[in-house]
PDB file of N, CA and C in Angstrom:
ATOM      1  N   UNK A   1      10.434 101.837  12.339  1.00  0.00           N
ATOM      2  CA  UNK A   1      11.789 101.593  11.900  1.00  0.00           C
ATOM      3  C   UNK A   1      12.557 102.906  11.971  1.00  0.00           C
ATOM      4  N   UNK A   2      13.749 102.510  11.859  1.00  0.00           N
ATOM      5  CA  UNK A   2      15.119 104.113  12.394  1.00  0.00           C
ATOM      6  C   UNK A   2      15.814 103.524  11.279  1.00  0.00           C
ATOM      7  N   UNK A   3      16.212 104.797  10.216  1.00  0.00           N
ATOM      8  CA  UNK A   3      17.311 104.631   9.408  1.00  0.00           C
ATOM      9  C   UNK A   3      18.447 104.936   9.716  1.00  0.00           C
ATOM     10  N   UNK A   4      19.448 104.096   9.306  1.00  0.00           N
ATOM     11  CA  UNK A   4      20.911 104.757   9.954  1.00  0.00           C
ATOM     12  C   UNK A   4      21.297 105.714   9.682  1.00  0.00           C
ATOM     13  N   UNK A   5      21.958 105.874  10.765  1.00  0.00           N
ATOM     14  CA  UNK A   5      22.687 107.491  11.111  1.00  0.00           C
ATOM     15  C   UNK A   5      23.708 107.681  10.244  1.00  0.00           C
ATOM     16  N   UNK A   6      24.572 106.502   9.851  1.00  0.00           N
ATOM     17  CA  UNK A   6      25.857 106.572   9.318  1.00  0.00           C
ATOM     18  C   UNK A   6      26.122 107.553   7.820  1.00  0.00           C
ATOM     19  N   UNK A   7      27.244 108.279   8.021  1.00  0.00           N
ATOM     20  CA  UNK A   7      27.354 108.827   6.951  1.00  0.00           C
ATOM     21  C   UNK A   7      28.712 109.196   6.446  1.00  0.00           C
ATOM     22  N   UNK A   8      28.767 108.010   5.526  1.00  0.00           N
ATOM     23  CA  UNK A   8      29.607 107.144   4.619  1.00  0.00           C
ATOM     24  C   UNK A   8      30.548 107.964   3.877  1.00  0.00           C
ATOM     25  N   UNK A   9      31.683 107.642   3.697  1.00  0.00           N
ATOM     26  CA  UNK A   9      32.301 108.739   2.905  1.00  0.00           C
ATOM     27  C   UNK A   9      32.168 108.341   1.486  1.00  0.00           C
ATOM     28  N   UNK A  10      31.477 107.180   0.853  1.00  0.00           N
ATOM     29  CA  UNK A  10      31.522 106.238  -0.131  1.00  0.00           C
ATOM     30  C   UNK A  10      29.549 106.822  -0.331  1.00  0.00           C
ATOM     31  N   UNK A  11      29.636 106.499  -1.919  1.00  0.00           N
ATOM     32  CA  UNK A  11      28.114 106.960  -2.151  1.00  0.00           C
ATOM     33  C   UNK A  11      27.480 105.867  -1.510  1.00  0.00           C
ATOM     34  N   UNK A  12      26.108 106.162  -1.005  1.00  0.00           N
ATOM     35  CA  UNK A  12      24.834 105.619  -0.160  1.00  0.00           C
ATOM     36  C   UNK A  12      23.585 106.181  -0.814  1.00  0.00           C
ATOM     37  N   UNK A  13      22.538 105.209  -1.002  1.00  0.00           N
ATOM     38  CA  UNK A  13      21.311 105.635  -1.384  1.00  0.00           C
ATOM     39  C   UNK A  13      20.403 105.894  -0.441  1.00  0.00           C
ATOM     40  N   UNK A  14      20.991 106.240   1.011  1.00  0.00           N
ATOM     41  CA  UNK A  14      19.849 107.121   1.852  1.00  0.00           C
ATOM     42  C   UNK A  14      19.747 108.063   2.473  1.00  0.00           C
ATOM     43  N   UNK A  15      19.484 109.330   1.469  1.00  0.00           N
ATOM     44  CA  UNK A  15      19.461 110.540   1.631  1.00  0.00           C
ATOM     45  C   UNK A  15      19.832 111.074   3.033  1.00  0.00           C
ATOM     46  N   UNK A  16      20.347 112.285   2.797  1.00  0.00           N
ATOM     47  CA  UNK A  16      21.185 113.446   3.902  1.00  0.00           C
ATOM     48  C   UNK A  16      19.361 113.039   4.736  1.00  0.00           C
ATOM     49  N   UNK A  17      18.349 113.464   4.391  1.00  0.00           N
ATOM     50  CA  UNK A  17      17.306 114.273   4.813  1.00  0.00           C
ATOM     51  C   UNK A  17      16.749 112.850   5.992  1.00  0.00           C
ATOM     52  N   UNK A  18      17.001 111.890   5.886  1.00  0.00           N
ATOM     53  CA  UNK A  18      16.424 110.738   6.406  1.00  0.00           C
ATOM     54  C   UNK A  18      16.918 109.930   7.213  1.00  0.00           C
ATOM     55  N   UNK A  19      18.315 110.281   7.319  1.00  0.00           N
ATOM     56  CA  UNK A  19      19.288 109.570   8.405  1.00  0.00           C
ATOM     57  C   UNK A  19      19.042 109.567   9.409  1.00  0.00           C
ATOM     58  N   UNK A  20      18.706 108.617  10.198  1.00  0.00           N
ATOM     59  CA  UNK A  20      18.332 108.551  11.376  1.00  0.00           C
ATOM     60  C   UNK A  20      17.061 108.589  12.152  1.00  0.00           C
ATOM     61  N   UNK A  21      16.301 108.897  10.963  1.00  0.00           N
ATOM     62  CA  UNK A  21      15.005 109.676  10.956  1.00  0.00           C
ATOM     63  C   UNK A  21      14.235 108.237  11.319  1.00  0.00           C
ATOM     64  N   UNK A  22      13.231 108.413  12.203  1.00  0.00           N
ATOM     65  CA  UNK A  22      11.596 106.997  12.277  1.00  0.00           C
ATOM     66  C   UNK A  22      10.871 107.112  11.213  1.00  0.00           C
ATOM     67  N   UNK A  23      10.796 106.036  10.468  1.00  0.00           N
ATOM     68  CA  UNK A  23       9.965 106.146   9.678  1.00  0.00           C
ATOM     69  C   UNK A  23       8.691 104.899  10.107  1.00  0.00           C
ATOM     70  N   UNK A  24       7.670 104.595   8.871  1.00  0.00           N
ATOM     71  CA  UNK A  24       6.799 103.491   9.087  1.00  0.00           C
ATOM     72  C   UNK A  24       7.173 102.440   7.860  1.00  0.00           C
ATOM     73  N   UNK A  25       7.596 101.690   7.216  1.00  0.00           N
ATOM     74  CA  UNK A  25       7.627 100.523   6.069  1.00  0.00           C
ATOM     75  C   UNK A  25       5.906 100.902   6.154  1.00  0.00           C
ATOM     76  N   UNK A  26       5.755 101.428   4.693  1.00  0.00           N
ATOM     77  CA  UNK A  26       4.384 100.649   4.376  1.00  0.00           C
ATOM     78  C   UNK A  26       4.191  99.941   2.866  1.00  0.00           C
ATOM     79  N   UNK A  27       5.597  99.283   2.257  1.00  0.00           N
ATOM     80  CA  UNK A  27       5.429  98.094   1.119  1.00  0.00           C
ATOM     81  C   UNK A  27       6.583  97.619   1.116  1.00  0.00           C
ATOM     82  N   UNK A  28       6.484  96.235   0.657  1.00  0.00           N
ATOM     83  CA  UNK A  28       8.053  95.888  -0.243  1.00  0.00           C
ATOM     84  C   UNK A  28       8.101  95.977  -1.433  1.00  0.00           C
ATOM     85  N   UNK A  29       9.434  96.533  -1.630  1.00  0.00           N
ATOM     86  CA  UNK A  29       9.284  96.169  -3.391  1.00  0.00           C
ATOM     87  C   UNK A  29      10.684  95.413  -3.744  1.00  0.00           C
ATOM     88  N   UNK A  30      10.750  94.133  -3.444  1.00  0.00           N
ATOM     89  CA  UNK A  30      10.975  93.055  -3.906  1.00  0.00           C
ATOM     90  C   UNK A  30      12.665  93.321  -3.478  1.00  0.00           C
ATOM     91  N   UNK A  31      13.690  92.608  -3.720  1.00  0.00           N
ATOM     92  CA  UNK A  31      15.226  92.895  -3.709  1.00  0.00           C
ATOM     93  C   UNK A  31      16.019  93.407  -4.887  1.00  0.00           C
ATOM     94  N   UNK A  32      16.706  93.917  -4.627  1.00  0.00           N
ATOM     95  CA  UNK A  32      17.447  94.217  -5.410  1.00  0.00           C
ATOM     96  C   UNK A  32      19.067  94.727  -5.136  1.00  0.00           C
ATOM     97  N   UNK A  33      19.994  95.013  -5.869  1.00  0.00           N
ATOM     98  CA  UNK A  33      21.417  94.726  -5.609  1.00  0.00           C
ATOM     99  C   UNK A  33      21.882  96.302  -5.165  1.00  0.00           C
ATOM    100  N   UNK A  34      22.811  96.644  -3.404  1.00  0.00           N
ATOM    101  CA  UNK A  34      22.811  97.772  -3.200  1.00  0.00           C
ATOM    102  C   UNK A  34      23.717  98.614  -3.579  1.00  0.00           C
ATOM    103  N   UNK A  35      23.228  99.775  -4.304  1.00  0.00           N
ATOM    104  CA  UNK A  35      23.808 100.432  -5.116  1.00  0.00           C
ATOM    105  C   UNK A  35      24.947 101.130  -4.029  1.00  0.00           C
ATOM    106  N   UNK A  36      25.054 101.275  -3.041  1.00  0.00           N
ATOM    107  CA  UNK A  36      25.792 101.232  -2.293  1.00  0.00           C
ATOM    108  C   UNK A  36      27.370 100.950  -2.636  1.00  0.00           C
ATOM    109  N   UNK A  37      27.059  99.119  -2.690  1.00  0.00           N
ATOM    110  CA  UNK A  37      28.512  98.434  -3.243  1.00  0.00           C
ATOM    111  C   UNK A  37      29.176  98.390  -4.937  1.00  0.00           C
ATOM    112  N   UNK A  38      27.472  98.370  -5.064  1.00  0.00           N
ATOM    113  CA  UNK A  38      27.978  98.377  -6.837  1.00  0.00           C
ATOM    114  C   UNK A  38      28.836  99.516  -7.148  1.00  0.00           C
ATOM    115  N   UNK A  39      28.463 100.699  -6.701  1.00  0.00           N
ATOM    116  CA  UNK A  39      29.013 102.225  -6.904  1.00  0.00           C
ATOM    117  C   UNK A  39      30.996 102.078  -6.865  1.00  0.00           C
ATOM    118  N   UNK A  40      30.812 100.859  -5.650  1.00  0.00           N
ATOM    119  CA  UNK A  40      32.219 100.671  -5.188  1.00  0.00           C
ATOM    120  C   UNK A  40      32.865  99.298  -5.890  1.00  0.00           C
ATOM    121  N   UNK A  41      32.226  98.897  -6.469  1.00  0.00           N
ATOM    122  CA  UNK A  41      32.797  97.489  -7.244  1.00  0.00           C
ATOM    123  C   UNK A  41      33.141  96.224  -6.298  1.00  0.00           C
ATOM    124  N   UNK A  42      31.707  96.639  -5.712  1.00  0.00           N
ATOM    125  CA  UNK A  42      31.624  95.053  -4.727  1.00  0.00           C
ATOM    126  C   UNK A  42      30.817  94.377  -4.816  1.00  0.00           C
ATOM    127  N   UNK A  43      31.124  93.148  -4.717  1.00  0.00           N
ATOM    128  CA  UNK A  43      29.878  92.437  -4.858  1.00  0.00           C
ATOM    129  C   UNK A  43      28.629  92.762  -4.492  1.00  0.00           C
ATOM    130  N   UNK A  44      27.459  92.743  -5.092  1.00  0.00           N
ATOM    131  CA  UNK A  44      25.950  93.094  -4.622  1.00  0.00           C
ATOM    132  C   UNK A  44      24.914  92.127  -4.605  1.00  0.00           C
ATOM    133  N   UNK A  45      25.311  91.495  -3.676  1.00  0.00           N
ATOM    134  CA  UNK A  45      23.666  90.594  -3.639  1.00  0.00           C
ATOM    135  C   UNK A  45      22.337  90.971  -3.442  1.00  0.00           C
ATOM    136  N   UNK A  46      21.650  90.883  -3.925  1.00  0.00           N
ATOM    137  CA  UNK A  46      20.201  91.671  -3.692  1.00  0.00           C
ATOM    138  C   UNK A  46      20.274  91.272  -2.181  1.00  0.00           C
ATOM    139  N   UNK A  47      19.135  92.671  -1.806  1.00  0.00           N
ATOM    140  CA  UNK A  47      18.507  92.634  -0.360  1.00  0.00           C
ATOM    141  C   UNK A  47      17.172  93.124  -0.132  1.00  0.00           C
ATOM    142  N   UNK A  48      16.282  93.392   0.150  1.00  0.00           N
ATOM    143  CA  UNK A  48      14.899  94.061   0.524  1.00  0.00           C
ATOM    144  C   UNK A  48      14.654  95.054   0.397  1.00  0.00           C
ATOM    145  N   UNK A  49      14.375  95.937  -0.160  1.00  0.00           N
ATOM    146  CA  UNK A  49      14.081  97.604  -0.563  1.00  0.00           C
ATOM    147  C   UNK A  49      12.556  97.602  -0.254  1.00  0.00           C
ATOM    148  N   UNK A  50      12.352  98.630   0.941  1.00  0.00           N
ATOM    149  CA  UNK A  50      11.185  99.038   1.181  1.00  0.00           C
ATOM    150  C   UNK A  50      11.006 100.333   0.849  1.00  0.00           C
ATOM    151  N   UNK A  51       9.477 100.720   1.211  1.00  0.00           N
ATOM    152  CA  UNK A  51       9.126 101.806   1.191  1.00  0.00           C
ATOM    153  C   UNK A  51       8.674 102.594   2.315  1.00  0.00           C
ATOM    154  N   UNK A  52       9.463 103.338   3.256  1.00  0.00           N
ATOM    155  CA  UNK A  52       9.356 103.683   4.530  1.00  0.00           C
ATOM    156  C   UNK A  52       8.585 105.742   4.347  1.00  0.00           C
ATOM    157  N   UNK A  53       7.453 105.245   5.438  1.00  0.00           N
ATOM    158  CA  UNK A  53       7.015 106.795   5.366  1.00  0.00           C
ATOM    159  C   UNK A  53       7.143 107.662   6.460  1.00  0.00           C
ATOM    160  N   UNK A  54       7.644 108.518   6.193  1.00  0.00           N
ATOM    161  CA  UNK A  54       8.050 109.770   7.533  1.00  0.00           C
ATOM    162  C   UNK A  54       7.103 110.720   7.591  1.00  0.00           C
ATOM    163  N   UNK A  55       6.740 111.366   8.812  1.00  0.00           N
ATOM    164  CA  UNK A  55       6.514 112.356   8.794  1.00  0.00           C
ATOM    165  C   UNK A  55       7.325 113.328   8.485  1.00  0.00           C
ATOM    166  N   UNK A  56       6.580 114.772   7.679  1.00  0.00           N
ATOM    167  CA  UNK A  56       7.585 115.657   7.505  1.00  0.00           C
ATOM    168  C   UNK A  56       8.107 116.278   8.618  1.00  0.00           C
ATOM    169  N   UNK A  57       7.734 116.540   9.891  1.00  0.00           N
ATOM    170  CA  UNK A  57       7.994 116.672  11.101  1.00  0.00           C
ATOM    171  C   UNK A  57       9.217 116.332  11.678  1.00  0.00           C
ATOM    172  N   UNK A  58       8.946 115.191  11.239  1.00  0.00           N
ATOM    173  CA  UNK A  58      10.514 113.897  11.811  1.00  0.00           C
ATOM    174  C   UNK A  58      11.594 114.858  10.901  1.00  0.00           C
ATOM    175  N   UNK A  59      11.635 115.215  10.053  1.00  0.00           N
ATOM    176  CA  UNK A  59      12.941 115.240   8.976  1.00  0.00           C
ATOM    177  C   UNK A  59      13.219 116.339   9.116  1.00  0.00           C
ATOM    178  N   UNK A  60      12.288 117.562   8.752  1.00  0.00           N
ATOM    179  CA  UNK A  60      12.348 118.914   8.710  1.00  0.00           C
ATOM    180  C   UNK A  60      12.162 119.980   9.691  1.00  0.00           C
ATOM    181  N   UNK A  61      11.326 119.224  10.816  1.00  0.00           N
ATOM    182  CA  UNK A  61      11.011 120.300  11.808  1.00  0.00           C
ATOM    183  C   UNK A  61      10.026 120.682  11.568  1.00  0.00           C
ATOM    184  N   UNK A  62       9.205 120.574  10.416  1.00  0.00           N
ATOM    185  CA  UNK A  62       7.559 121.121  10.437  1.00  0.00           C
ATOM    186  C   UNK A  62       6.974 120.657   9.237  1.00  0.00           C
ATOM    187  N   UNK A  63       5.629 120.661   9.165  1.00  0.00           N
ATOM    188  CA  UNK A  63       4.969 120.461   8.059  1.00  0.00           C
ATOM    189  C   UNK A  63       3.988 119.106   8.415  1.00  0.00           C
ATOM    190  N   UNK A  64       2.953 119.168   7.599  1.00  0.00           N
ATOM    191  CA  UNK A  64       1.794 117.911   8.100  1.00  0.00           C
ATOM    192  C   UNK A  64       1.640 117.214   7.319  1.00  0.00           C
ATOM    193  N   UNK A  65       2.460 116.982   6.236  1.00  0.00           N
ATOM    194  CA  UNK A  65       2.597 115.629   5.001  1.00  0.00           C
ATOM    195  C   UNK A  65       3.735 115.220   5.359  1.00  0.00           C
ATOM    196  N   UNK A  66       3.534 113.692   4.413  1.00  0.00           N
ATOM    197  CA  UNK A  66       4.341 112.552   4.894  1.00  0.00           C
ATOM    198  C   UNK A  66       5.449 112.779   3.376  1.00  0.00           C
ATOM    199  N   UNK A  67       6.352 111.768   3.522  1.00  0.00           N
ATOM    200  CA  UNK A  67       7.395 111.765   2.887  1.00  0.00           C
ATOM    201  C   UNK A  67       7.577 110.456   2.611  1.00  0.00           C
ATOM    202  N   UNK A  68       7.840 109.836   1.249  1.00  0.00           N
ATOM    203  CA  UNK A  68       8.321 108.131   1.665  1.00  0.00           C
ATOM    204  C   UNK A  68       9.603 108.101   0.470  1.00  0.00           C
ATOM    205  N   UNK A  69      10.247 106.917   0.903  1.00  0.00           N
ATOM    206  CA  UNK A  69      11.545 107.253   0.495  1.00  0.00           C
ATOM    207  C   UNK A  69      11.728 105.525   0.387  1.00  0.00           C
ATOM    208  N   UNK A  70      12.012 105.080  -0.156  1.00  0.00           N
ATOM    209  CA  UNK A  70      12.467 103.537  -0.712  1.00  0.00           C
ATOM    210  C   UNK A  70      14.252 103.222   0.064  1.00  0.00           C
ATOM    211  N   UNK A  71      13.834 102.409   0.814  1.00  0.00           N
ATOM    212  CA  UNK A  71      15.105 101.926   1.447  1.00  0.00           C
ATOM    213  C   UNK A  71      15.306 100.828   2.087  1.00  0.00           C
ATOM    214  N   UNK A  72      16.863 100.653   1.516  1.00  0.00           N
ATOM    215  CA  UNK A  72      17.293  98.959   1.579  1.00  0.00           C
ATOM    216  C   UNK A  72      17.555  98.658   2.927  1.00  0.00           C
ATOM    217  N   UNK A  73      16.712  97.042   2.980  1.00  0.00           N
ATOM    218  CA  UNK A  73      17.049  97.024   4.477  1.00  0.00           C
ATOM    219  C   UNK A  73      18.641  97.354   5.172  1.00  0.00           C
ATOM    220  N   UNK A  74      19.543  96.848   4.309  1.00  0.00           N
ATOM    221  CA  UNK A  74      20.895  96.942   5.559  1.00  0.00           C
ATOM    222  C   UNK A  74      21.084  98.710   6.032  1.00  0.00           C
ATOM    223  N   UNK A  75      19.712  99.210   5.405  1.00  0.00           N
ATOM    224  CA  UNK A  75      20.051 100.861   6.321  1.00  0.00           C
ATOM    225  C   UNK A  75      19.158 101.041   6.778  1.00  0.00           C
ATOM    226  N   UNK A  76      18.031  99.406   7.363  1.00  0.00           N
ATOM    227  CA  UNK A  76      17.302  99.789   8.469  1.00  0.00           C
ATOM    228  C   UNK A  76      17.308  99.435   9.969  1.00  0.00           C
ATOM    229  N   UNK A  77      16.899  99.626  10.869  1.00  0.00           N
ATOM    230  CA  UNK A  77      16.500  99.025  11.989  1.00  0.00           C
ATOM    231  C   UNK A  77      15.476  99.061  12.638  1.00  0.00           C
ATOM    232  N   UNK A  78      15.418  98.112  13.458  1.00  0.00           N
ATOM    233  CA  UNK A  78      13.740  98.325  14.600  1.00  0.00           C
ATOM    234  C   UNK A  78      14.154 100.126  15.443  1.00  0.00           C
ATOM    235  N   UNK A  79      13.710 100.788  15.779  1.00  0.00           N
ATOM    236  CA  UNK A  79      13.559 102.076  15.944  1.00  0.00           C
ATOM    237  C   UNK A  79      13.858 102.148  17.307  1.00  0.00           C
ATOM    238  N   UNK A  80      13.545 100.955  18.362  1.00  0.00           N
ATOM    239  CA  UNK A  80      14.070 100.973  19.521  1.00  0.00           C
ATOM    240  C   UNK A  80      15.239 100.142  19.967  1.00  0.00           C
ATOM    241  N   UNK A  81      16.498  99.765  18.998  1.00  0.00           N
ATOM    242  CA  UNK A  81      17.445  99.127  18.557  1.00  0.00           C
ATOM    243  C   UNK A  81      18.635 100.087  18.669  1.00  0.00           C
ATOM    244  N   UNK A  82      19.475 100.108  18.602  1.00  0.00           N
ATOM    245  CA  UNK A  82      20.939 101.023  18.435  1.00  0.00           C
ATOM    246  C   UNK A  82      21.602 100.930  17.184  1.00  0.00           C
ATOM    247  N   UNK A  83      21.585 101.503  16.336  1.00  0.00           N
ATOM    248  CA  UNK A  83      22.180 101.779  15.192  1.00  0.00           C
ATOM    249  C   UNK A  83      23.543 101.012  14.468  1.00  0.00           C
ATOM    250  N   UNK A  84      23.325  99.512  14.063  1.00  0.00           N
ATOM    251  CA  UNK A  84      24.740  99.038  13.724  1.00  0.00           C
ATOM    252  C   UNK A  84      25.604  98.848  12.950  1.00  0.00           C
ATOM    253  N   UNK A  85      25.119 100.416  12.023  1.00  0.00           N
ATOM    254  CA  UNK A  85      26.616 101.163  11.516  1.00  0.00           C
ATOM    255  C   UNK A  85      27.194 101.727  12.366  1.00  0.00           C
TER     256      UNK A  85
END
């Protein structure tokens, strides 16, 4: 999976460090409402919040541990997909 690139002028819960970045999903943890819209006073219907793991490589440029970071699907995609933010 590829997290989106987009970067929102409105708060987003997926970190500067991970945008865009490949990661692997390795759990779900269930839905929940994206803090995204709530922040903005929009409606929030729950959606899928995973748990995606990166290499530190991918993000930083070096290092041999992984990184995982919980993120809602509408800021994911299949990794060989185009980004549709």
């Amino acid at each position: 999976m590829r997290t989106s690139a987009a970067d929102p002028r409105h708060h987003t819960r997926v970190p500067g460090y991970v945008r865009g970045a490949r990661g692997t999903v390795v759990e779900a943890q269930g839905e929940h409402p994206l803090p995204d819209d709530r922040a903005r006073g929009l409606p929030a219907a729950p959606q899928p919040v995973y748990t995606v793991r990166f290499p530190a490589r991918e993000l930083f440029g070096e290092g041999d541990h992984e990184v995982t970071v919980d993120v809602w699907e509408r800021h994911l995609h299949h990794a060989g997909e185009e980004d549709p933010r």
